[in-house]
N, C-alpha and C. Protein backbone atom coordinates (compact mmCIF):
# COMPACT_ATOMS: atom_id res chain seq x y z
N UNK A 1 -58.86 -106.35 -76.47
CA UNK A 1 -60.20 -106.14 -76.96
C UNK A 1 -61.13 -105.92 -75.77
N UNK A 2 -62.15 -105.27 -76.18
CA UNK A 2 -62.74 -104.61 -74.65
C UNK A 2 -63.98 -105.17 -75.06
N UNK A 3 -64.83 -105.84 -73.60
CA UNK A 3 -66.21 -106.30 -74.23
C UNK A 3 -66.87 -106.04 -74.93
N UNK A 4 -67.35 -104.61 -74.71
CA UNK A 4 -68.06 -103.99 -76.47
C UNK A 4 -67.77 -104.43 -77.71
N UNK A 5 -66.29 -104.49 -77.74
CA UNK A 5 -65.70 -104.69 -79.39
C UNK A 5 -66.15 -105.85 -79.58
N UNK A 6 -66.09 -106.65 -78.47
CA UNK A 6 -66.47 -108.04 -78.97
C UNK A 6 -67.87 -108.23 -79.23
N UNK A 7 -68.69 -107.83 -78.52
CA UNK A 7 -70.17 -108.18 -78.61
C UNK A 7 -70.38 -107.30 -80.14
N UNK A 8 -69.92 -106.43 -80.62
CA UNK A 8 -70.01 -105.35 -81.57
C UNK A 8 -70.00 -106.65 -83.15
N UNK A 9 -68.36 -107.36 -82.25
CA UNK A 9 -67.75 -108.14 -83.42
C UNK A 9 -68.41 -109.22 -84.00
N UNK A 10 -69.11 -109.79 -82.38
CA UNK A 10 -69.79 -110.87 -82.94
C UNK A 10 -71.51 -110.86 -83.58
N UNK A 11 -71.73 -109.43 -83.28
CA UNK A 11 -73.09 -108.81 -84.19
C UNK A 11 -72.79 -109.24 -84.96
N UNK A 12 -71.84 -108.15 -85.61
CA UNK A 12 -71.75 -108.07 -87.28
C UNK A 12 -71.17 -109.54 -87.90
N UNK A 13 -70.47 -110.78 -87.58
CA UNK A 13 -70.03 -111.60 -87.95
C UNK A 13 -71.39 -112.64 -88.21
N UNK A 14 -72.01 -112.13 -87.44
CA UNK A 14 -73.61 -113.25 -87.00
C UNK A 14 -74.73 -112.45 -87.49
N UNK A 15 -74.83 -111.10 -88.01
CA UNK A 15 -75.54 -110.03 -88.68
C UNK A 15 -76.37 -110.31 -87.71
N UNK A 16 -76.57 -109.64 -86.32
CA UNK A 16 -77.89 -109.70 -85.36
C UNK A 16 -77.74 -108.56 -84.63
N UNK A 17 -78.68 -107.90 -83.94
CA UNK A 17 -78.05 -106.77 -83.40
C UNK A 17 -77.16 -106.82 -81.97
N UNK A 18 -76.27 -105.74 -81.74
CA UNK A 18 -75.96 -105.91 -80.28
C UNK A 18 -76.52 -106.24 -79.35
N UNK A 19 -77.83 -106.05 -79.23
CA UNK A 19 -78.46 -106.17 -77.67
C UNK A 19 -78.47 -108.12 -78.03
N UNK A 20 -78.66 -108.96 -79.15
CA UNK A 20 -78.63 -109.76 -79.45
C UNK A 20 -77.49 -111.09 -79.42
N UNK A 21 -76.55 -110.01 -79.82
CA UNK A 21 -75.34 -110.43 -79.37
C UNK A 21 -74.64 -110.86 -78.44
N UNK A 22 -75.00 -109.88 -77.33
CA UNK A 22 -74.72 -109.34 -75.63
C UNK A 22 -75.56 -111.03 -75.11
N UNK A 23 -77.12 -111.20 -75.12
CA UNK A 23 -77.43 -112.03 -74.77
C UNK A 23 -76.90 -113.53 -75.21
N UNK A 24 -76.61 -113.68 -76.29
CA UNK A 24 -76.16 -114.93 -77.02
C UNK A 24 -74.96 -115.33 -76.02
N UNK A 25 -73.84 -114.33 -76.08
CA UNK A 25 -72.95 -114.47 -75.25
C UNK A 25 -73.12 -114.34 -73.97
N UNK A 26 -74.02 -113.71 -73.06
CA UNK A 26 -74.62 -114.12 -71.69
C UNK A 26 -74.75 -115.70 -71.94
N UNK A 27 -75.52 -116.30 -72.37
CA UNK A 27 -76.24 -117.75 -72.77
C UNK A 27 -75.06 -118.44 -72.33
N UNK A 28 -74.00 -118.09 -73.40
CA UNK A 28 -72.71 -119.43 -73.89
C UNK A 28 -71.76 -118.90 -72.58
N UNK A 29 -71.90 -118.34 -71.65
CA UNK A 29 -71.53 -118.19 -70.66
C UNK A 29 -71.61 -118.57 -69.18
N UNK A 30 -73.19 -118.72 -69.21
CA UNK A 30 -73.95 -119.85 -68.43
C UNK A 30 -73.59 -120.67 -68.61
N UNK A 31 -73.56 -120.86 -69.88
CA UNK A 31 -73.49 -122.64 -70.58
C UNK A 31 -72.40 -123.47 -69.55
N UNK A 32 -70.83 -122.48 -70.47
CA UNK A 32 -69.80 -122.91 -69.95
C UNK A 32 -69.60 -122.88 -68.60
N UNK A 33 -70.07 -121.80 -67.83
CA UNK A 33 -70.13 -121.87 -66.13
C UNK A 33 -70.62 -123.19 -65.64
N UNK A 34 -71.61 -123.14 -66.10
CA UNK A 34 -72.68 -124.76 -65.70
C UNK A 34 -71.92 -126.16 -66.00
N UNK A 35 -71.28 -126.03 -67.38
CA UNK A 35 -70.55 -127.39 -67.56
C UNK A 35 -69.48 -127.54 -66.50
N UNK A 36 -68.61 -126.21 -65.98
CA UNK A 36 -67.25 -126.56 -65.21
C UNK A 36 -67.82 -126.88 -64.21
N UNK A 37 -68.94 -126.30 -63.55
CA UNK A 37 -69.57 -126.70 -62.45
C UNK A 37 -69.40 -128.33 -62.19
N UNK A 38 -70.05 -128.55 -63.24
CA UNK A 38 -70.27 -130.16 -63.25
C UNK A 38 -69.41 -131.22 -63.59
N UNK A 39 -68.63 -130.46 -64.50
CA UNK A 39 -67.63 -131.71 -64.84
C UNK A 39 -66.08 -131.43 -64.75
N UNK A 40 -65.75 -130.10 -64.53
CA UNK A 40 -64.62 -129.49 -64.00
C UNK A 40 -63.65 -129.24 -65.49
N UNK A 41 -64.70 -129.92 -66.81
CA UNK A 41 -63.58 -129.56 -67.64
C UNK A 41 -64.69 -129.09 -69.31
N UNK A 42 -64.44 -128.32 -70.03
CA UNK A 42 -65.05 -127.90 -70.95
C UNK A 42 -64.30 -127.94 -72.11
N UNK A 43 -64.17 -128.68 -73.33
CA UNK A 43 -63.88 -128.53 -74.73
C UNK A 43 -64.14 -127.92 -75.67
N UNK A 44 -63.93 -127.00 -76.04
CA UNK A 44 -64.29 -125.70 -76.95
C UNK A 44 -63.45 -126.41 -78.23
N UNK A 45 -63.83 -127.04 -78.92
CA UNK A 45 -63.63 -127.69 -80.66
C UNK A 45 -62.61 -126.39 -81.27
N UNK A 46 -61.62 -126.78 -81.67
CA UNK A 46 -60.77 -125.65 -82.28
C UNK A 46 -59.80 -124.67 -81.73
N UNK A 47 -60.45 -124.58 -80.50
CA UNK A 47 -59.61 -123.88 -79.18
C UNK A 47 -58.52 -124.59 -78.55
N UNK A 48 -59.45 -125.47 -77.81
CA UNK A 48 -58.75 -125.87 -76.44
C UNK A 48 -59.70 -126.69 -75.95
N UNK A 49 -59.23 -126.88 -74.18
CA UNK A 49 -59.88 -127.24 -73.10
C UNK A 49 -59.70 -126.12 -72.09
N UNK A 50 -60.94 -125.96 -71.24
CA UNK A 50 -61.16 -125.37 -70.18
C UNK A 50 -61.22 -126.38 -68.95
N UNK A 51 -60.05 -125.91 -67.98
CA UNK A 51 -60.25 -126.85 -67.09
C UNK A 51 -60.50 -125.85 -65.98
N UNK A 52 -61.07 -126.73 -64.53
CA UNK A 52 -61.53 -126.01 -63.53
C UNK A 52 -60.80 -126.91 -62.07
N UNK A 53 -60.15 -126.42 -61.54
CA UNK A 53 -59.29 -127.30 -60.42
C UNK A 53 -59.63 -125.80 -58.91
N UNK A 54 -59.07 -126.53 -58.10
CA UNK A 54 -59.04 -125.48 -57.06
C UNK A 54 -58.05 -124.19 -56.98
N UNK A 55 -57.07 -124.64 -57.89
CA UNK A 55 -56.64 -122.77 -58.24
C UNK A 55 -57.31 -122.00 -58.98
N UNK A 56 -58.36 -122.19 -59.59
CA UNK A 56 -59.37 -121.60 -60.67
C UNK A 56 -59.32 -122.66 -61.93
N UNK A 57 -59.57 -121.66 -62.90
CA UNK A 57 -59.73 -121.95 -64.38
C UNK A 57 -58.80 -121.68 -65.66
N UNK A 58 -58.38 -122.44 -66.25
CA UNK A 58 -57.18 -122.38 -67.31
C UNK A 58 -57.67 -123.15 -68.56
N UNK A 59 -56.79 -122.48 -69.17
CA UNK A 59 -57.73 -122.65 -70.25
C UNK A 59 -55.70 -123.47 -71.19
N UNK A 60 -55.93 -124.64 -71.65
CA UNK A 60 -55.61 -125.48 -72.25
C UNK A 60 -55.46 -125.49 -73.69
N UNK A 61 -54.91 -125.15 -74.51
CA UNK A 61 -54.97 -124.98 -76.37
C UNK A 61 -54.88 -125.79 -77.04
N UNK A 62 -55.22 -126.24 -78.05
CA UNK A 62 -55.24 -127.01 -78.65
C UNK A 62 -54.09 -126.96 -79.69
N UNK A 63 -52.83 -128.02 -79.80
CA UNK A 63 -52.17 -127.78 -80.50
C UNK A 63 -52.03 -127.54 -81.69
N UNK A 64 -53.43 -127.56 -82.34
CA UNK A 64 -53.60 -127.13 -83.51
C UNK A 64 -53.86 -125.51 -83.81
N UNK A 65 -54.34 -125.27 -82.84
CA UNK A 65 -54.69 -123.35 -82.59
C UNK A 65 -53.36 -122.46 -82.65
N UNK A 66 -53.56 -122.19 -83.68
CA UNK A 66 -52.29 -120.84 -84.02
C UNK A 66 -52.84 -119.91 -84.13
N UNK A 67 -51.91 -118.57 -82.91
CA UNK A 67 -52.01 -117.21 -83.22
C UNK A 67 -51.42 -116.64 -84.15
């Protein structure tokens, strides 16, 4: 999926426009940058965990999350 599709996807799922979209997801992007900053680990409910160590960032699933 290529960023467009997504910002496209999450318009229409959230009925707002793209340029609306684009920012929302700028926002929750900060967000999450700012939390690893600080606490090195982020919980996304339904997903996973985002963790942040000195090899980067990995992202953790939640064994309930099926593809």
């Amino acid at each position: 999926m290529k960023q467009l599709d997504f910002i496209q996807y999450v318009a229409r799922e959230l009925s707002i426009s793209e340029e609306e979209s684009q920012e929302l997801l700028r926002e929750f992007s900060v967000h999450l940058n700012n939390e690893l900053n600080e606490t090195d680990s982020v919980q996304l409910t339904g997903l996973g965990t985002l963790n942040k160590d000195i090899s980067g960032i990995s992202l953790e699933l939640d064994p309930s999350f099926a593809i």
